[in-house]
N, C-alpha and C. Protein backbone atom coordinates (compact mmCIF):
# COMPACT_ATOMS: atom_id res chain seq x y z
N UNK A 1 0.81 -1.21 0.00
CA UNK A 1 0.00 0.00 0.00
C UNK A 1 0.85 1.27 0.00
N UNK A 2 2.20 1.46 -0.31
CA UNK A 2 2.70 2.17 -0.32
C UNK A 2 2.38 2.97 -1.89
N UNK A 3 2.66 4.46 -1.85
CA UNK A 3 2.98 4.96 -3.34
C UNK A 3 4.06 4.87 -3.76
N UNK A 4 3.67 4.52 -5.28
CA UNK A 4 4.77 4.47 -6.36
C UNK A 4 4.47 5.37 -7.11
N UNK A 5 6.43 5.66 -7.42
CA UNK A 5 6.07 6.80 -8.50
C UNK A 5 7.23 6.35 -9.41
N UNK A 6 7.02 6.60 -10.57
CA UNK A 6 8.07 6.11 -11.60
C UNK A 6 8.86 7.38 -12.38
N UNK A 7 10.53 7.03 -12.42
CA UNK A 7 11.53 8.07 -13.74
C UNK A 7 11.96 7.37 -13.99
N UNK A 8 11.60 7.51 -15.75
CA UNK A 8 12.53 7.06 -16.57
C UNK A 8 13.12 7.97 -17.94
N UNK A 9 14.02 7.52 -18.22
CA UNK A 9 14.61 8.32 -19.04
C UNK A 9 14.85 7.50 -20.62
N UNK A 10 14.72 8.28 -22.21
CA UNK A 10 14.58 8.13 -23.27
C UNK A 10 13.94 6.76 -23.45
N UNK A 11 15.11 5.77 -23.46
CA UNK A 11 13.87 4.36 -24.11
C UNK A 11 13.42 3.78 -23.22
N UNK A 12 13.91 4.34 -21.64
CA UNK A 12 13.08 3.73 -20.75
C UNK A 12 11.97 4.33 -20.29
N UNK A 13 11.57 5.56 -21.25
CA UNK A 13 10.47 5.89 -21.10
C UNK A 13 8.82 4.82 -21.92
N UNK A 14 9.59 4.40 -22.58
CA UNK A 14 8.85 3.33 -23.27
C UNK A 14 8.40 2.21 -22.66
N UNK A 15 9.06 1.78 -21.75
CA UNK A 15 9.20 0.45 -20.66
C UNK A 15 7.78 1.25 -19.83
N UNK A 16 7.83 2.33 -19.12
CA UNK A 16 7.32 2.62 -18.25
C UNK A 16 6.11 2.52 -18.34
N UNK A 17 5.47 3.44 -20.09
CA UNK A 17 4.57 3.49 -20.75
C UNK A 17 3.44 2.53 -20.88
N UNK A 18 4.22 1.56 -21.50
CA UNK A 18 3.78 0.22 -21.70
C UNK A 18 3.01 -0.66 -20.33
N UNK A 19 3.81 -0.52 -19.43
CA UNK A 19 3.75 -0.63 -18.23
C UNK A 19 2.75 -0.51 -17.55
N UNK A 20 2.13 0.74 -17.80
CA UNK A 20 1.55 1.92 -17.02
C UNK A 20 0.19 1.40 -17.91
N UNK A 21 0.12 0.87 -19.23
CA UNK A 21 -0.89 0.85 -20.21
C UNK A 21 -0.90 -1.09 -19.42
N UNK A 22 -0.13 -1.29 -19.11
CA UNK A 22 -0.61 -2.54 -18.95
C UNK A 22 -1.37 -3.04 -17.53
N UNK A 23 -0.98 -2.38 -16.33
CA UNK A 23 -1.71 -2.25 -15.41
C UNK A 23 -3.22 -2.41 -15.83
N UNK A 24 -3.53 -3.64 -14.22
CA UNK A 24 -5.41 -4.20 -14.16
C UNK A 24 -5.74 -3.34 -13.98
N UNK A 25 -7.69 -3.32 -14.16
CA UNK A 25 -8.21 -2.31 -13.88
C UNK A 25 -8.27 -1.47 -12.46
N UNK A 26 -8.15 -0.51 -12.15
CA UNK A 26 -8.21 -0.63 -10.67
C UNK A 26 -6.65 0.28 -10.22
N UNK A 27 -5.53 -0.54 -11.00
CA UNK A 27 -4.65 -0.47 -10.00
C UNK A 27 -3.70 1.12 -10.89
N UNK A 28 -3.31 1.85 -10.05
CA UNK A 28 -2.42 2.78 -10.52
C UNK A 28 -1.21 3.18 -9.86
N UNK A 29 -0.50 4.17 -10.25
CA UNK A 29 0.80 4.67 -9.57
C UNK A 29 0.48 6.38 -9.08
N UNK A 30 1.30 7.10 -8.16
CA UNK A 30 1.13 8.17 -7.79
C UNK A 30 1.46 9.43 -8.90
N UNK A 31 2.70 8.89 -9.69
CA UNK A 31 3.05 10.10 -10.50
C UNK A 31 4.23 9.52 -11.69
N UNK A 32 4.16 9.71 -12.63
CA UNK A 32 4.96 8.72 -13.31
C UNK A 32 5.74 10.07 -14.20
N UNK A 33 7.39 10.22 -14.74
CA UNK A 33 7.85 11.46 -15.42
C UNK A 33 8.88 10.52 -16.40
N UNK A 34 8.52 11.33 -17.57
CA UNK A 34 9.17 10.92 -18.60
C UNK A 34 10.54 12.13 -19.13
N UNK A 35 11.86 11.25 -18.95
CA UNK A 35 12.69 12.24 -19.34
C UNK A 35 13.39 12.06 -20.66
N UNK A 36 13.20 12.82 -21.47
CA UNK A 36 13.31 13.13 -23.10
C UNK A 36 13.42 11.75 -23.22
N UNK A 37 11.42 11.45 -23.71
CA UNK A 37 11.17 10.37 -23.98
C UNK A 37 11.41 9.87 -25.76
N UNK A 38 12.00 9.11 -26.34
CA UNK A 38 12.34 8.22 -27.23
C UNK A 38 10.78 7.79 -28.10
N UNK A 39 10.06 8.34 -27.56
CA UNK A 39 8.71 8.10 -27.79
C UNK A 39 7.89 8.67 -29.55
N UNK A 40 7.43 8.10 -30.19
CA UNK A 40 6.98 8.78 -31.72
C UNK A 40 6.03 9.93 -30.65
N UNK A 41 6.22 11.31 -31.28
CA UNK A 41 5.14 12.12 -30.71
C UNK A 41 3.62 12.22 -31.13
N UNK A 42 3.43 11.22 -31.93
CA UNK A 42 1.65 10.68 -32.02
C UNK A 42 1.34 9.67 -31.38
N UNK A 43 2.48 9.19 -30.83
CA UNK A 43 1.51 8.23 -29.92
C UNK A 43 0.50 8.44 -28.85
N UNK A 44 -0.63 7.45 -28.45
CA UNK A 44 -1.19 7.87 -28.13
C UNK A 44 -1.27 7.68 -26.23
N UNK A 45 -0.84 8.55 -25.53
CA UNK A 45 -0.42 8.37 -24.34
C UNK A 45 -2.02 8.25 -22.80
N UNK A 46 -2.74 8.61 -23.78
CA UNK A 46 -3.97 8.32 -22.60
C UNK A 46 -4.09 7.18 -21.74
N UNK A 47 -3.77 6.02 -22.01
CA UNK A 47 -3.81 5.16 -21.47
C UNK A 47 -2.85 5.20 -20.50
N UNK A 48 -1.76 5.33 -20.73
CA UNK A 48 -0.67 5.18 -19.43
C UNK A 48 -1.07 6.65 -18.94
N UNK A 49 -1.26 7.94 -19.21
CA UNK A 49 -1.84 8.89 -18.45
C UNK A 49 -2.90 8.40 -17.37
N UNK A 50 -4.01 7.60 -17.77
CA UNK A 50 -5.05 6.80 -17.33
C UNK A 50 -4.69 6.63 -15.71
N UNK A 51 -3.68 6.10 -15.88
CA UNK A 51 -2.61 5.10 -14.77
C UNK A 51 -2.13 5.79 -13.77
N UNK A 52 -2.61 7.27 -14.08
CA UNK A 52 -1.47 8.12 -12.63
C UNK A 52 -2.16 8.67 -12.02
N UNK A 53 -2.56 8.44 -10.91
CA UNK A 53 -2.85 9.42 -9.76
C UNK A 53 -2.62 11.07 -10.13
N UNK A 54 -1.51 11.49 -10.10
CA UNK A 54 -1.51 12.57 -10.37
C UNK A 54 -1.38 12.64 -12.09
N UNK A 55 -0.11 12.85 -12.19
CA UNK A 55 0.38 13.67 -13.57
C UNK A 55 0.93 12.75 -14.21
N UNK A 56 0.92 12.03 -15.71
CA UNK A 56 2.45 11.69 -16.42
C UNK A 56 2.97 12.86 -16.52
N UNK A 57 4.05 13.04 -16.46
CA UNK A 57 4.59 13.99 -16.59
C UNK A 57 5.89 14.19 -18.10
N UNK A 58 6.09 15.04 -18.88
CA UNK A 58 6.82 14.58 -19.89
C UNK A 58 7.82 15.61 -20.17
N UNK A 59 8.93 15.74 -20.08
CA UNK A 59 9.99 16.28 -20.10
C UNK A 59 11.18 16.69 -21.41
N UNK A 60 11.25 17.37 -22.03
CA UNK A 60 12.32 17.35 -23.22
C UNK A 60 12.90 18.97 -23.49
N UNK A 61 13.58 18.54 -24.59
CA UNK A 61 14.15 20.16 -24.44
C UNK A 61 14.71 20.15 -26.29
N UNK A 62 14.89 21.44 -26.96
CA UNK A 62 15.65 21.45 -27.90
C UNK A 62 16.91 21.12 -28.19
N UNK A 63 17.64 21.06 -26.98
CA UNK A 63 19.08 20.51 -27.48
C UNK A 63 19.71 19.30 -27.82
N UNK A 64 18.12 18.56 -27.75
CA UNK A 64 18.50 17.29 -28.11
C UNK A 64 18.33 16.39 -29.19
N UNK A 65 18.80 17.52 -30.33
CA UNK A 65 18.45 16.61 -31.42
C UNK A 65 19.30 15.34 -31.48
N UNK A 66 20.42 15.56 -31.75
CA UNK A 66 21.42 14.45 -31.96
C UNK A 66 20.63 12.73 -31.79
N UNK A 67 19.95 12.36 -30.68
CA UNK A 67 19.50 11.25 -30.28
C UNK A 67 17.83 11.44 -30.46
N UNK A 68 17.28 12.19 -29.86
CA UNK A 68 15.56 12.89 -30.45
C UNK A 68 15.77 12.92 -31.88
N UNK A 69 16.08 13.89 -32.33
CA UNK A 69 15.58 14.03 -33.48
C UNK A 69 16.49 12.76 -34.65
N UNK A 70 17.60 13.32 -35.35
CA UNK A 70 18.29 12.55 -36.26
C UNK A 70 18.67 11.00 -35.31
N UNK A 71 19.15 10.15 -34.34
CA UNK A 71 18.92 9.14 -33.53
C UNK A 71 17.34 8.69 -34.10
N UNK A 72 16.61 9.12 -34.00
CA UNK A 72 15.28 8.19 -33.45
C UNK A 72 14.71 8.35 -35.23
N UNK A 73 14.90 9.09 -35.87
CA UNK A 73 14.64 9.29 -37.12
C UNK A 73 15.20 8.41 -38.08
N UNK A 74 16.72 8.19 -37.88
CA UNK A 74 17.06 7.50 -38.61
C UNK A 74 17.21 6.42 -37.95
N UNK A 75 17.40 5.58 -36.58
CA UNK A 75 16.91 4.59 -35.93
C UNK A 75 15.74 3.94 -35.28
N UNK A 76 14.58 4.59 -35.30
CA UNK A 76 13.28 4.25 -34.70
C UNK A 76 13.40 4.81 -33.49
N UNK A 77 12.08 5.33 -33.25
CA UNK A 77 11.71 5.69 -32.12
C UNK A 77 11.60 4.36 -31.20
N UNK A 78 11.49 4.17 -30.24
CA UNK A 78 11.16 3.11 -29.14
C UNK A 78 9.88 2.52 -29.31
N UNK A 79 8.79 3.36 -30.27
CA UNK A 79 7.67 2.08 -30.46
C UNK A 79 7.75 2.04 -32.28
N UNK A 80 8.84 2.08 -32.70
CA UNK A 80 9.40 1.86 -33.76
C UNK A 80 8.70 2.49 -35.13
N UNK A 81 8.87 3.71 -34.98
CA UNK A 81 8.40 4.55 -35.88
C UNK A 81 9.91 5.62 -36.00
N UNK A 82 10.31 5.94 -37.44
CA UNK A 82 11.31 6.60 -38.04
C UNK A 82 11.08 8.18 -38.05
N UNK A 83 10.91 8.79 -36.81
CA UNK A 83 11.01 10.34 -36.85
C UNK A 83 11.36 10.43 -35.82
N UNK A 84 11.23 12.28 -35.93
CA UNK A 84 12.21 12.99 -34.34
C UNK A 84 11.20 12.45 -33.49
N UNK A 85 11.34 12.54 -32.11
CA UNK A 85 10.83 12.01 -30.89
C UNK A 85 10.14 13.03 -29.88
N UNK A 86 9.05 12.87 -29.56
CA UNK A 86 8.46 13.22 -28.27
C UNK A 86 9.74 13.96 -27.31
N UNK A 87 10.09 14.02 -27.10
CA UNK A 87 11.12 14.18 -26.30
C UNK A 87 12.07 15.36 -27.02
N UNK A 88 12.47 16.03 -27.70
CA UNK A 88 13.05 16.91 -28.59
C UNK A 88 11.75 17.61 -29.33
N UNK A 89 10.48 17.16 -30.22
CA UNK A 89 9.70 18.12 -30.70
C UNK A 89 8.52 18.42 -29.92
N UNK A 90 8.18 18.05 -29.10
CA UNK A 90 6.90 17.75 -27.86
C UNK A 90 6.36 16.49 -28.37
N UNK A 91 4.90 16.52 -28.27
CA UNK A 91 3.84 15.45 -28.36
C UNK A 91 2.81 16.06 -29.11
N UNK A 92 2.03 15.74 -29.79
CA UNK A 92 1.36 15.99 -30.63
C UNK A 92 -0.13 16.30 -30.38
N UNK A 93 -0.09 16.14 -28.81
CA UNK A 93 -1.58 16.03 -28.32
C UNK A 93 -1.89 17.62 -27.57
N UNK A 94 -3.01 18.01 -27.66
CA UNK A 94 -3.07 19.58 -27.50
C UNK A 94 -3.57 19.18 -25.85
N UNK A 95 -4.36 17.89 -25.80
CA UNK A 95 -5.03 18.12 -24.04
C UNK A 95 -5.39 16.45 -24.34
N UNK A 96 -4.52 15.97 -22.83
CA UNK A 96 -4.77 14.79 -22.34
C UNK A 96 -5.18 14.60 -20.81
N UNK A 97 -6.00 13.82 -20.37
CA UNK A 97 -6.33 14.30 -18.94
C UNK A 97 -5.16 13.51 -18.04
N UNK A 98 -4.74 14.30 -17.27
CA UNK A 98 -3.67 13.70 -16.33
C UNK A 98 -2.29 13.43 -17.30
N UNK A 99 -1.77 14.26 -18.29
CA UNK A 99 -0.69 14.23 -18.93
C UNK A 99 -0.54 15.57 -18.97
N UNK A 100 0.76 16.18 -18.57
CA UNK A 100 1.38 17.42 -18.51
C UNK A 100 2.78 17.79 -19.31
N UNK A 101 2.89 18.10 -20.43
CA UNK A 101 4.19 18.19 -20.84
C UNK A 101 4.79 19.47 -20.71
N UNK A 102 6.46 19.67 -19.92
CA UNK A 102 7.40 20.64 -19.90
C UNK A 102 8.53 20.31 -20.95
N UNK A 103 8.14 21.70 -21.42
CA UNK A 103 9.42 21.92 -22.26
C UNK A 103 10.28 22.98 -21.19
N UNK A 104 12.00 22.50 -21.98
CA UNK A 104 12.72 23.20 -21.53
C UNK A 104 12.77 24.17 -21.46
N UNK A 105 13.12 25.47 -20.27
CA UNK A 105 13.04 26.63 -20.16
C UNK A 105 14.25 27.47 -19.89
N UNK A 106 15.04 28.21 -20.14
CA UNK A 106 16.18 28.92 -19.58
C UNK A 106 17.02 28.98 -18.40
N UNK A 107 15.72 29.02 -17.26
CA UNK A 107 16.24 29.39 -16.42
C UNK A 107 16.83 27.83 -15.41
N UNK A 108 16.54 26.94 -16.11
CA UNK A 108 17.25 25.23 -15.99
C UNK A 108 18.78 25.10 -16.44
N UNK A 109 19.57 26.26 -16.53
CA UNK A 109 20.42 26.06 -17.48
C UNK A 109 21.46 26.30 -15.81
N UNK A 110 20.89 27.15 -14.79
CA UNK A 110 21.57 27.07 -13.50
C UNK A 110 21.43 25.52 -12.76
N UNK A 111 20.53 25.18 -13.38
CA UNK A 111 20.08 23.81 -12.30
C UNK A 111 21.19 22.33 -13.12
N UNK A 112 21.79 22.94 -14.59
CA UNK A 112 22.74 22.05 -14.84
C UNK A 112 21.85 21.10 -15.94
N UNK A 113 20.70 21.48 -15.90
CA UNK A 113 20.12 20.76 -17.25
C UNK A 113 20.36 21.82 -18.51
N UNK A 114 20.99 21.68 -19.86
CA UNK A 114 21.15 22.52 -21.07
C UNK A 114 20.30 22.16 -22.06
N UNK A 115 19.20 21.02 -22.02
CA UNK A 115 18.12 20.97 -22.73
C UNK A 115 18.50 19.65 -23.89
N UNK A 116 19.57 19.37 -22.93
CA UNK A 116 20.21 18.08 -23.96
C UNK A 116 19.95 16.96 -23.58
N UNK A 117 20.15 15.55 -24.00
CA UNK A 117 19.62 14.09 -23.66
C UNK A 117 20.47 13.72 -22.45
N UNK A 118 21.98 14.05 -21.81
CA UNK A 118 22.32 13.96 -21.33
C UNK A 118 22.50 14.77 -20.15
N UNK A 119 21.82 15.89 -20.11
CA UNK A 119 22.33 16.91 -18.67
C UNK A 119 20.42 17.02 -18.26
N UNK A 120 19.60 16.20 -19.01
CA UNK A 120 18.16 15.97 -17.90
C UNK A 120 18.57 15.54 -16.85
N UNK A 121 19.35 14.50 -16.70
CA UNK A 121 19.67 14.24 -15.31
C UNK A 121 20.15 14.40 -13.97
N UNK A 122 20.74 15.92 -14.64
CA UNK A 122 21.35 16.52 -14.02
C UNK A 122 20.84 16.61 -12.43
N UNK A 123 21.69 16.39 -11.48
CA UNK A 123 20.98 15.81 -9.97
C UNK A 123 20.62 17.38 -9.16
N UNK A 124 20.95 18.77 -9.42
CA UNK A 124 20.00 19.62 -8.78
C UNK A 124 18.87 20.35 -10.22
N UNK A 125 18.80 19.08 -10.93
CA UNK A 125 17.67 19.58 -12.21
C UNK A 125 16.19 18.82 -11.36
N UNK A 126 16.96 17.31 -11.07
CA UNK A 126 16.10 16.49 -10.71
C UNK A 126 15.91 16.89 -9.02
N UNK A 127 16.62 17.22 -8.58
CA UNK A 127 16.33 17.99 -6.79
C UNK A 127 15.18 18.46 -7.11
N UNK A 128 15.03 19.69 -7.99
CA UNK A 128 14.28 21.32 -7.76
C UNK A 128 13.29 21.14 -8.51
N UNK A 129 12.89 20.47 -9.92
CA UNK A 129 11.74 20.26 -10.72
C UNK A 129 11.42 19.06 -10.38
N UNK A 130 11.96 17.92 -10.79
CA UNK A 130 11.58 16.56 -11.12
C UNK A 130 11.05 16.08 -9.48
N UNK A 131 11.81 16.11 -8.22
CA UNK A 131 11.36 15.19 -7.43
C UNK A 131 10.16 15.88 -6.50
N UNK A 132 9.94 17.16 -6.84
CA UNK A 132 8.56 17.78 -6.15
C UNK A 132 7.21 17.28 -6.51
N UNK A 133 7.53 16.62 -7.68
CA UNK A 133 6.42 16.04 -8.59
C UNK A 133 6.04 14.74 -7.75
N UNK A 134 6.86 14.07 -6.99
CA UNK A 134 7.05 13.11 -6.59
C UNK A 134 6.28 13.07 -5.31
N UNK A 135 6.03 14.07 -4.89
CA UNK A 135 5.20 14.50 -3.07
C UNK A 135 3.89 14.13 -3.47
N UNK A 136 3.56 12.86 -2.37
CA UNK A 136 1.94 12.48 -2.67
C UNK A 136 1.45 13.44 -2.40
N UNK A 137 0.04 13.84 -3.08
CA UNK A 137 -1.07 14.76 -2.75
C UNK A 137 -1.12 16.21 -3.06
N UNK A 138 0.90 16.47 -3.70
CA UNK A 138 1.01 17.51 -4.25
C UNK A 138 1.42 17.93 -5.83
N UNK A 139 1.28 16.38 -6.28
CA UNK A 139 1.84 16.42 -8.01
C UNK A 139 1.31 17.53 -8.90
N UNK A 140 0.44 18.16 -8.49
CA UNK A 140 -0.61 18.22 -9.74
C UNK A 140 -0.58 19.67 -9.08
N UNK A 141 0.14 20.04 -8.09
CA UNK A 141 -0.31 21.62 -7.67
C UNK A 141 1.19 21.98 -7.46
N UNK A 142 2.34 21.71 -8.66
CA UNK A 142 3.90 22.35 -8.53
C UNK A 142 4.02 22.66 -9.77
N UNK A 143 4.75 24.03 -9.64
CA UNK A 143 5.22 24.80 -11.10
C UNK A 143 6.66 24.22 -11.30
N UNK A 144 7.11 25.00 -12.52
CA UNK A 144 8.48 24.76 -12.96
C UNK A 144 9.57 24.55 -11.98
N UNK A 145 9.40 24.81 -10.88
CA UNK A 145 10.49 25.50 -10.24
C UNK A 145 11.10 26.36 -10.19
């Protein structure tokens, strides 16, 4: 009976997804965040949105083409479709219920994230934005940081 909350990052945002879509009826997680997900940006994410208590949450930035865009374009995205990725161009969906997507913003560039596939992880990116998301009962009521 404890909460779960799930991060994953590019193709393990796909794992999570799936995951989250595969869950019985009934059962869900507290808050689930996707970091510059590997994901085709038409897919259709309601279902694992479905799955969260609070927010999916979805994370990317422009500097990441290299692996987003030309990576996943000319290698498949993670549900194996040949374009830039969810994660580098957004998502394609204007309003999903319980899905929230942040794009990268400027002022992340102190927190050590530069909007690239590799500095999301950055550990006071994930302190100050990412793990507030994570507070049961408060996912759904935190800004950017």
């Amino acid at each position: 009976n404890s909460p779960v909350c799930l991060l994953a990052q590019s193709g393990g945002c796909w794992v999570v997804v799936r995951a989250l879509e595969k869950l019985p009826a009934g059962a869900c997680v507290c808050t689930a965040v996707l970091l510059a997900p590997s994901i085709s940006p038409a897919y259709d994410i309601a279902a694992a949105a479905a799955k969260c208590e609070g927010d999916l949450v979805s994370v990317g930035g422009p500097g990441d083409f290299f692996f987003l865009a030309l990576g996943t374009t000319l290698l498949g995205t993670s549900d194996r479709l040949h374009t830039p990725s969810a994660g580098w161009i957004g998502w394609h969906h204007y309003y999903v219920d319980g899905f929230t997507e942040i794009r990268w913003h400027p002022s992340w560039l102190r927190l050590g994230y530069l909007g690239n596939h590799t500095t999301i992880s950055s550990i006071r990116f994930i302190q100050r934005v990412i793990a507030p998301r994570f507070l049961v009962g408060e996912a759904k009521h935190l800004g950017m940081g």
